[in-house]
Protein backbone atom coordinates (compact mmCIF):
# COMPACT_ATOMS: atom_id res chain seq x y z
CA UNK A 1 -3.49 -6.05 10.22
CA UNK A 2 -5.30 -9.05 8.61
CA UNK A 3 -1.78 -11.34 8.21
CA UNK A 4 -2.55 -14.85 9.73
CA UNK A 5 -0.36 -16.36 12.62
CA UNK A 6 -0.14 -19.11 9.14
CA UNK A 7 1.51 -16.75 6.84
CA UNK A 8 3.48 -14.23 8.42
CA UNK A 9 2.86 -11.46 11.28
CA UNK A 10 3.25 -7.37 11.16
CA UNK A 11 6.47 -8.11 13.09
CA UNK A 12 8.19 -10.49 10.67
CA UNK A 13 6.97 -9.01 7.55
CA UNK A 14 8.00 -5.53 7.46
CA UNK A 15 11.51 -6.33 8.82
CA UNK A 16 11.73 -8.68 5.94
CA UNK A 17 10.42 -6.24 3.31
CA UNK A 18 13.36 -3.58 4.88
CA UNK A 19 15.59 -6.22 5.23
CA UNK A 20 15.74 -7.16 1.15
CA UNK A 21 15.18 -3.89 0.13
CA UNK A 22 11.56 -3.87 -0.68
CA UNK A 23 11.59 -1.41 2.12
CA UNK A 24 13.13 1.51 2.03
CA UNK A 25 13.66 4.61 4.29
CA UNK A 26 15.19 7.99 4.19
CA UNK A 27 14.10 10.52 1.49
CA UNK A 28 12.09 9.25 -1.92
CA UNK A 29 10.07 11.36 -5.10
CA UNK A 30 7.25 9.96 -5.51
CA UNK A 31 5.15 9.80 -9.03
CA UNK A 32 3.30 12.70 -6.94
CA UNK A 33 5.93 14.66 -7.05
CA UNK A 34 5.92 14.46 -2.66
CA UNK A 35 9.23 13.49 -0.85
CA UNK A 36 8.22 10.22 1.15
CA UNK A 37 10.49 9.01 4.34
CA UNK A 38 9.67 5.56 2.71
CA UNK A 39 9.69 3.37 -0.44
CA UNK A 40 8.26 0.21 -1.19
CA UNK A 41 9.37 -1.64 -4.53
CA UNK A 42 8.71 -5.46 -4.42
CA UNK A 43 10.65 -5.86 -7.14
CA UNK A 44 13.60 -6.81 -5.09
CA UNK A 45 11.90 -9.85 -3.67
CA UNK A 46 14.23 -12.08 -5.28
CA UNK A 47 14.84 -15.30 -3.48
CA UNK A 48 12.40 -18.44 -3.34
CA UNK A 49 12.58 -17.70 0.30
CA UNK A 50 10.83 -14.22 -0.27
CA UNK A 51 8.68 -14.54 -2.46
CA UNK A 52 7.20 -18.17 -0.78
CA UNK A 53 6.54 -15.16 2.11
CA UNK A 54 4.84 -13.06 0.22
CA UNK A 55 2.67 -15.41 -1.62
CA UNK A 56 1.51 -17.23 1.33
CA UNK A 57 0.42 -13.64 2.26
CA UNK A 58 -1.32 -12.64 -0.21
CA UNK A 59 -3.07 -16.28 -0.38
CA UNK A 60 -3.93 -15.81 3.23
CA UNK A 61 -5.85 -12.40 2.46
CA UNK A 62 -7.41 -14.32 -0.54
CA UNK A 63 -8.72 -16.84 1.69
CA UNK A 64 -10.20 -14.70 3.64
CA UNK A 65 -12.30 -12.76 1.69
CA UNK A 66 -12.50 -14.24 -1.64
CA UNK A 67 -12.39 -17.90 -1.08
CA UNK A 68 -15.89 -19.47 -2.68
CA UNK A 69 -16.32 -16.00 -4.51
CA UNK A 70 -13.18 -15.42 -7.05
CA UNK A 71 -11.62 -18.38 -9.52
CA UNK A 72 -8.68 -16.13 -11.20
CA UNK A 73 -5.59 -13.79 -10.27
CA UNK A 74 -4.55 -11.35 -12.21
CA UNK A 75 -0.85 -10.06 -12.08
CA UNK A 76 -0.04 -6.93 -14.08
CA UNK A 77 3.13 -6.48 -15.96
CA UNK A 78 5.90 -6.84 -14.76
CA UNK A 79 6.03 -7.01 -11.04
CA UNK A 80 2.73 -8.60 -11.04
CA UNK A 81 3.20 -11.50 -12.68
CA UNK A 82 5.74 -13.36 -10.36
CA UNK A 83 3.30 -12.78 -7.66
CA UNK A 84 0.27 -13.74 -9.46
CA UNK A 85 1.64 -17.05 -10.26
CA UNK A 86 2.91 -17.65 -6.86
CA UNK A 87 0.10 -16.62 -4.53
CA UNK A 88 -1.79 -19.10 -7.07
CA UNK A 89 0.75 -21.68 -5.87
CA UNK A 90 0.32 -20.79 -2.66
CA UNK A 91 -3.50 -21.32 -2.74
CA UNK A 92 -3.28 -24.72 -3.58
CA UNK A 93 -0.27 -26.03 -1.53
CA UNK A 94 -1.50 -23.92 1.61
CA UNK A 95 -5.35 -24.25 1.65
CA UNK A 96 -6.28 -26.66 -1.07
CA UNK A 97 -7.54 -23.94 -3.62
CA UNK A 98 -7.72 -24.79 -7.60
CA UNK A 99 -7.30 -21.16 -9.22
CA UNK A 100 -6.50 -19.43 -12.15
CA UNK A 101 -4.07 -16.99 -13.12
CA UNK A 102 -3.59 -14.46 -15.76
CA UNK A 103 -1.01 -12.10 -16.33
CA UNK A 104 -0.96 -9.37 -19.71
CA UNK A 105 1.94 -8.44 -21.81
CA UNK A 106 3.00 -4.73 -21.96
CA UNK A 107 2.68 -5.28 -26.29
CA UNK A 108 0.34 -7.78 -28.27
CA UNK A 109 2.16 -10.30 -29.36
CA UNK A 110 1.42 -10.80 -33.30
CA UNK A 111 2.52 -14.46 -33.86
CA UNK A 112 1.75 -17.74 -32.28
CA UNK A 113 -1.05 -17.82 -30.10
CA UNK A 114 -0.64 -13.88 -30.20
CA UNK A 115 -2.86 -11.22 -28.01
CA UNK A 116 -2.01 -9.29 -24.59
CA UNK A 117 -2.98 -12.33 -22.15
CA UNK A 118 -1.21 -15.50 -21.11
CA UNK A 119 -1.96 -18.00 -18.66
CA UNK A 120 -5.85 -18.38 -18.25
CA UNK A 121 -7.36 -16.22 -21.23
CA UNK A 122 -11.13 -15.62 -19.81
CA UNK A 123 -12.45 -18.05 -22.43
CA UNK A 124 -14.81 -19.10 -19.36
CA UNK A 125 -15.93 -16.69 -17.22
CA UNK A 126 -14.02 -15.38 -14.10
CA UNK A 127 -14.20 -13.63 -10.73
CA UNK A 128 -10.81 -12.10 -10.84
CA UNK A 129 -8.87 -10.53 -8.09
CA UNK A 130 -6.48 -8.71 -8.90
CA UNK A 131 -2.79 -8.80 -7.49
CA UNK A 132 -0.56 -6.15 -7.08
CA UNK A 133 2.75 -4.50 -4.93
CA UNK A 134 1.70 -1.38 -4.08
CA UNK A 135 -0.47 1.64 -5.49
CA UNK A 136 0.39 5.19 -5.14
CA UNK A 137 -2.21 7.24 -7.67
CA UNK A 138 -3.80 3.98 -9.22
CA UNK A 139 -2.63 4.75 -12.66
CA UNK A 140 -1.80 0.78 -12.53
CA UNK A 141 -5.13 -0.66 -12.05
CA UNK A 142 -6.96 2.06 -14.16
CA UNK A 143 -4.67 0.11 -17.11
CA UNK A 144 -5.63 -3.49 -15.80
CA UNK A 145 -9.37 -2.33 -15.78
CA UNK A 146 -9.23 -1.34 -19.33
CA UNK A 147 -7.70 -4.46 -20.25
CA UNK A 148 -10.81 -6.34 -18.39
CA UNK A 149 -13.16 -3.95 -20.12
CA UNK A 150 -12.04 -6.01 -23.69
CA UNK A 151 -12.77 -9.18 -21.80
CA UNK A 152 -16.74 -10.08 -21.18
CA UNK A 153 -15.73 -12.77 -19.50
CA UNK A 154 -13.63 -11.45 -17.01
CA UNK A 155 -15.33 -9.63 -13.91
CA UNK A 156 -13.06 -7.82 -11.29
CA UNK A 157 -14.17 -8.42 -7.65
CA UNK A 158 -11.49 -7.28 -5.80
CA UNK A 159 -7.50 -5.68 -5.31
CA UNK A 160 -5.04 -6.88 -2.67
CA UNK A 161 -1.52 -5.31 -2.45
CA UNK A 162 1.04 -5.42 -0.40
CA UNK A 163 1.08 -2.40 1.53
CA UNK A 164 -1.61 0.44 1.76
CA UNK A 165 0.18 3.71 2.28
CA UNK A 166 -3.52 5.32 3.06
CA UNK A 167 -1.73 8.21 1.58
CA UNK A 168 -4.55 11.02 0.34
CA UNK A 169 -4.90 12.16 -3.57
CA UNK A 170 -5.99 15.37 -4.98
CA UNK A 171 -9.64 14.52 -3.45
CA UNK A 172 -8.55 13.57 -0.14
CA UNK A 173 -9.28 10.05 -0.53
CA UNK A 174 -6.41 7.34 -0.63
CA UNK A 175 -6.02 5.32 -3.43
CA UNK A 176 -7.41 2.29 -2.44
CA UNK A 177 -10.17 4.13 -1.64
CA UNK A 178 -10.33 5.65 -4.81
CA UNK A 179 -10.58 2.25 -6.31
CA UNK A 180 -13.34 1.45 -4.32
CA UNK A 181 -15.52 3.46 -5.01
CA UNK A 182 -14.87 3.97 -8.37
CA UNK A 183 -15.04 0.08 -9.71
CA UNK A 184 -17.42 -1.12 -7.14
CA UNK A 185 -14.78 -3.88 -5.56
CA UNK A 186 -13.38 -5.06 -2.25
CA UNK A 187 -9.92 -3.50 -1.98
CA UNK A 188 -7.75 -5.37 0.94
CA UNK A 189 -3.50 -4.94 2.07
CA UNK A 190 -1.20 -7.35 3.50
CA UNK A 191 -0.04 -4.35 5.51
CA UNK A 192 -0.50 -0.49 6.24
CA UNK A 193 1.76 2.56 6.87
CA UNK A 194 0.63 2.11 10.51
CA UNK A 195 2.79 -1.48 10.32
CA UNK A 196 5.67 0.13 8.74
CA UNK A 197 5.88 3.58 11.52
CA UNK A 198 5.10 0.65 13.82
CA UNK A 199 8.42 -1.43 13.35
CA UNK A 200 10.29 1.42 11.51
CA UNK A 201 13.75 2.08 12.63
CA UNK A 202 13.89 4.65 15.42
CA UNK A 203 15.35 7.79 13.20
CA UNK A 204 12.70 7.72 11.19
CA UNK A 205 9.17 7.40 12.63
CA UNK A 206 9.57 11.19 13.66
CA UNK A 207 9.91 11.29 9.66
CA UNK A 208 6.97 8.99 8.97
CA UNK A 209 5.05 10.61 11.33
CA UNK A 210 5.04 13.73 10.11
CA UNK A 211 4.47 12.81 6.75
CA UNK A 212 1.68 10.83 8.02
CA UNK A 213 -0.02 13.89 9.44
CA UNK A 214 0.49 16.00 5.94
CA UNK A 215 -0.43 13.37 3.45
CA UNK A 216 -2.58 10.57 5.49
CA UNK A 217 -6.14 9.26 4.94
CA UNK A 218 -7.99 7.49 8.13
């Protein structure tokens, strides 16, 4: 667990993810096609409350591995983009840190000052980290990447999500792992499935477990 006794522990932050419905138990598809004993959709973070939580969070796992080293976050569309801008908040009202963020729309616009970017447009270069909820197959950041591929100025250093499921793909390797290895960055969670069987409600870590031992990566 890499949360900060600043931000928020393992034992506040899952209860607060199931508690607003970012968290979700009992039976779930998945874009695998697997039935999951869990769910985990930021997009209900809705409240100034939450989402001051989950920045500070995220700016806390920023801080400690990409302070000095990355000067941009990127938040892809949709749920990306509140938590982009926020965690970028965060940075500067928590630890005195000037960053950048950037967020794309989902179509170019073709009028005014037009293009897929707003916010900070890479016209200088940028270490960029990007920001994200969660990642199942990685489908998301293969998308981001090719947006960053039609921006010189924008290098990709590193991912942090919320929560790693360290849930294995058709190679055996977990997502995050799979973006590892396959851009060359640092890849870092707020949380892990081990947090969420940790504080899970009793009915359902037999559940969790279980699917654990099917599906999970070490």
């Amino acid at each position: 667990m890499t949360i900060s006794t600043n931000a928020a522990n393992a034992s506040e932050f899952i209860p607060f993810l199931a508690k607003c419905g970012a968290l979700k138990f009992g039976s779930f598809v998945t874009k695998s096609g697997r039935v999951s004993p869990y769910f985990v959709n930021m997009g209900t973070v809705c409240s100034g409350y939450g989402l001051s939580l989950l920045a500070n969070c995220y700016a806390e796992i920023f801080q400690k591995h990409f302070a000095g080293k990355a000067s941009n976050l990127f938040g892809p569309a949709y749920k990306g983009i509140p938590l982009c801008a926020a965690t970028a908040a965060a940075l500067h009202s928590k630890h005195s840190a000037d960053v950048s963020f950037t967020y794309n729309r989902k179509e170019a616009k073709d009028h005014g000052e037009g293009g897929v970017l707003v916010g900070d447009t890479y016209q200088e270069k940028r270490q960029v980290v990007i920001i994200e909820d969660v990642i199942t197959a990685g489908t998301s950041i293969e998308e981001t990447m090719k947006i960053m591929s039609n921006n010189p100025n924008a290098k990709v250093i590193g991912l942090i999500v919320a929560i790693d499921r360290k849930e294995k793909l058709g190679d055996g390797k977990s997502a995050l792992q799979q973006v590892r290895e396959k851009y060359n960055i640092e890849t870092h969670s707020i949380a892990t499935i081990e947090d969420i069987l940790k504080f899970a409600p009793k009915e359902h870590k037999e559940s969790i477990e279980n699917y654990r031992k099917e599906w999970g990566t070490t």
